[in-house]
C-alpha atoms as a PDB file:
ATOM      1  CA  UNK A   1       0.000   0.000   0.000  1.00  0.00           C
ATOM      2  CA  UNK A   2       1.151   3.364  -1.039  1.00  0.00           C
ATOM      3  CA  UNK A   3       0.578   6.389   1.487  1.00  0.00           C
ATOM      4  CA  UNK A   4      -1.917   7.744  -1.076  1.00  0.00           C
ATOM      5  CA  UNK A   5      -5.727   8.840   0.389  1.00  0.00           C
ATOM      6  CA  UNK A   6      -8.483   6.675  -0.990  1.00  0.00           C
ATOM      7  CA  UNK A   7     -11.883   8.437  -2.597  1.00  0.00           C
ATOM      8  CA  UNK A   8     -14.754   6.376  -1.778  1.00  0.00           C
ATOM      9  CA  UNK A   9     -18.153   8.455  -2.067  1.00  0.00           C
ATOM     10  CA  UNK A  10     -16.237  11.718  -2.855  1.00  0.00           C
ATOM     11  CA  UNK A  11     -14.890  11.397   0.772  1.00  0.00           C
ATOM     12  CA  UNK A  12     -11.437  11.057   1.031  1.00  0.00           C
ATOM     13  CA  UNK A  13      -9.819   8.542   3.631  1.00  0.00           C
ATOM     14  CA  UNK A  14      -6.432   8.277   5.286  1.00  0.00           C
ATOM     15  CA  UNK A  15      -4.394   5.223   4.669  1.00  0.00           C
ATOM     16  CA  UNK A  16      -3.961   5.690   8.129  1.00  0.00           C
ATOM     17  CA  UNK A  17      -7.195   4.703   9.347  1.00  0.00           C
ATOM     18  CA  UNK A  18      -6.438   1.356   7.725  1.00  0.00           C
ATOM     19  CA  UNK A  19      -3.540   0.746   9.333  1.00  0.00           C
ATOM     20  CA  UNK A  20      -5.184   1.897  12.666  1.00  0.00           C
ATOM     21  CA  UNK A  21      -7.623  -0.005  12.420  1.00  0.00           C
ATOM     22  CA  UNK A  22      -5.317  -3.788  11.930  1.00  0.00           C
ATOM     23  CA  UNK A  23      -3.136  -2.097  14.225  1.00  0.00           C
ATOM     24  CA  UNK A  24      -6.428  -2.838  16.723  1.00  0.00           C
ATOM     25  CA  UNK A  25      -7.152  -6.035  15.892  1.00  0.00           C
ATOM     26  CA  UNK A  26      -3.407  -6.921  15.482  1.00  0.00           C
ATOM     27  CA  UNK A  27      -2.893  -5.700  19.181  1.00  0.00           C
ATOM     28  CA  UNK A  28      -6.388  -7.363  20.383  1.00  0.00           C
ATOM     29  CA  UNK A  29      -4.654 -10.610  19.206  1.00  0.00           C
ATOM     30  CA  UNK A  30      -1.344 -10.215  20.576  1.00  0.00           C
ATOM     31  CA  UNK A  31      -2.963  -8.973  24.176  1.00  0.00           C
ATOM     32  CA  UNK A  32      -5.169 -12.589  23.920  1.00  0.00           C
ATOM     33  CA  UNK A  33      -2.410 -14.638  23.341  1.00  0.00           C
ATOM     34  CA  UNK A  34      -0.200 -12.831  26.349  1.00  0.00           C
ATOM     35  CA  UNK A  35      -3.037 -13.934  28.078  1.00  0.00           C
ATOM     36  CA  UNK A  36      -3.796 -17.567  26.769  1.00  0.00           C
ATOM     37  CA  UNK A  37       0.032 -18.506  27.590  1.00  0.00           C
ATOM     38  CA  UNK A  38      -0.028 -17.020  30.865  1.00  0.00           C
ATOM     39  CA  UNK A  39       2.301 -13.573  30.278  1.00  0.00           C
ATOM     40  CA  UNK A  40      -0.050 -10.821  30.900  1.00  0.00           C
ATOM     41  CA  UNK A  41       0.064 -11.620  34.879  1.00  0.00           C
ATOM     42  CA  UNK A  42       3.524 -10.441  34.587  1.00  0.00           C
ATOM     43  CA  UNK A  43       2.260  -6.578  33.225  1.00  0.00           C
ATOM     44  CA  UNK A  44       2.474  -4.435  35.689  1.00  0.00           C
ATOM     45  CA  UNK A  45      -0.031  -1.187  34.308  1.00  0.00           C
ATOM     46  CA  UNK A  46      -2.242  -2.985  31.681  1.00  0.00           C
ATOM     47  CA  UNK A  47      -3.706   0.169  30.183  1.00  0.00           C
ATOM     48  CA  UNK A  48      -0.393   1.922  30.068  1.00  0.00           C
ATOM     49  CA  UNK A  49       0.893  -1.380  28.293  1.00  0.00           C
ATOM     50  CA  UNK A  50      -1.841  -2.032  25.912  1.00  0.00           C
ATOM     51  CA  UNK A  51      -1.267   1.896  24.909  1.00  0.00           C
ATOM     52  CA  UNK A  52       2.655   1.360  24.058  1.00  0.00           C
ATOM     53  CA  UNK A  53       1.833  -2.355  22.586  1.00  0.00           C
ATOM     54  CA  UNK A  54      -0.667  -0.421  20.222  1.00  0.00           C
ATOM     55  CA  UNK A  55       1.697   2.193  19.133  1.00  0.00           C
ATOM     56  CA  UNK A  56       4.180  -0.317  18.415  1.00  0.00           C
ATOM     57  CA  UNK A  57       1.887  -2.322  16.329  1.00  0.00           C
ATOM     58  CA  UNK A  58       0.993   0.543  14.347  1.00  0.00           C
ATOM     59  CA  UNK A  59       4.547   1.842  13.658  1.00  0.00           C
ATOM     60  CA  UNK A  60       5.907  -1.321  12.570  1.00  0.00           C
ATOM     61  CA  UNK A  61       2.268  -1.670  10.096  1.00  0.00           C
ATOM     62  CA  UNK A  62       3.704   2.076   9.017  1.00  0.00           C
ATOM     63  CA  UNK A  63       7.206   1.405   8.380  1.00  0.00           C
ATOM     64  CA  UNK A  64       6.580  -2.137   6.593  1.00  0.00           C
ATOM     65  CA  UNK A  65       3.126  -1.747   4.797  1.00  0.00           C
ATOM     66  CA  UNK A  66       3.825   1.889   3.255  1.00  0.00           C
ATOM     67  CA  UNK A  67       7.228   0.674   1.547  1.00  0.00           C
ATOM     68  CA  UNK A  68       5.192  -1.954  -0.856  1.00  0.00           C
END
């Protein structure tokens, strides 16, 4: 994907609210699977880690998926 907006309707739209939203469910799956195998007990502030787990998820979506 190109870092190009998207016309749908007339409305344009922000590659970035694509990658926001996988970012989401990317970090949703990640924070299930901490807890299936028994990690997230170790995480001290959840909300403060699901923030930085987020904006690592969406940074590495940015830096990979805008290249192609």
């Amino acid at each position: 994907m190109e870092l190009r907006e998207w016309a749908l309707g007339g409305v344009l739209l922000s590659p970035l609210l694509w990658y926001a939203l996988l970012a989401l469910l990317l970090t949703g799956l990640l924070r299930l699977g901490l807890q299936r195998a028994g990690l997230a007990r170790w995480i001290w502030h959840e909300a403060l880690f699901d923030c930085a787990l987020y904006v690592c998820v969406l940074a590495a979506l940015v830096a990979t998926l805008s290249r192609v």
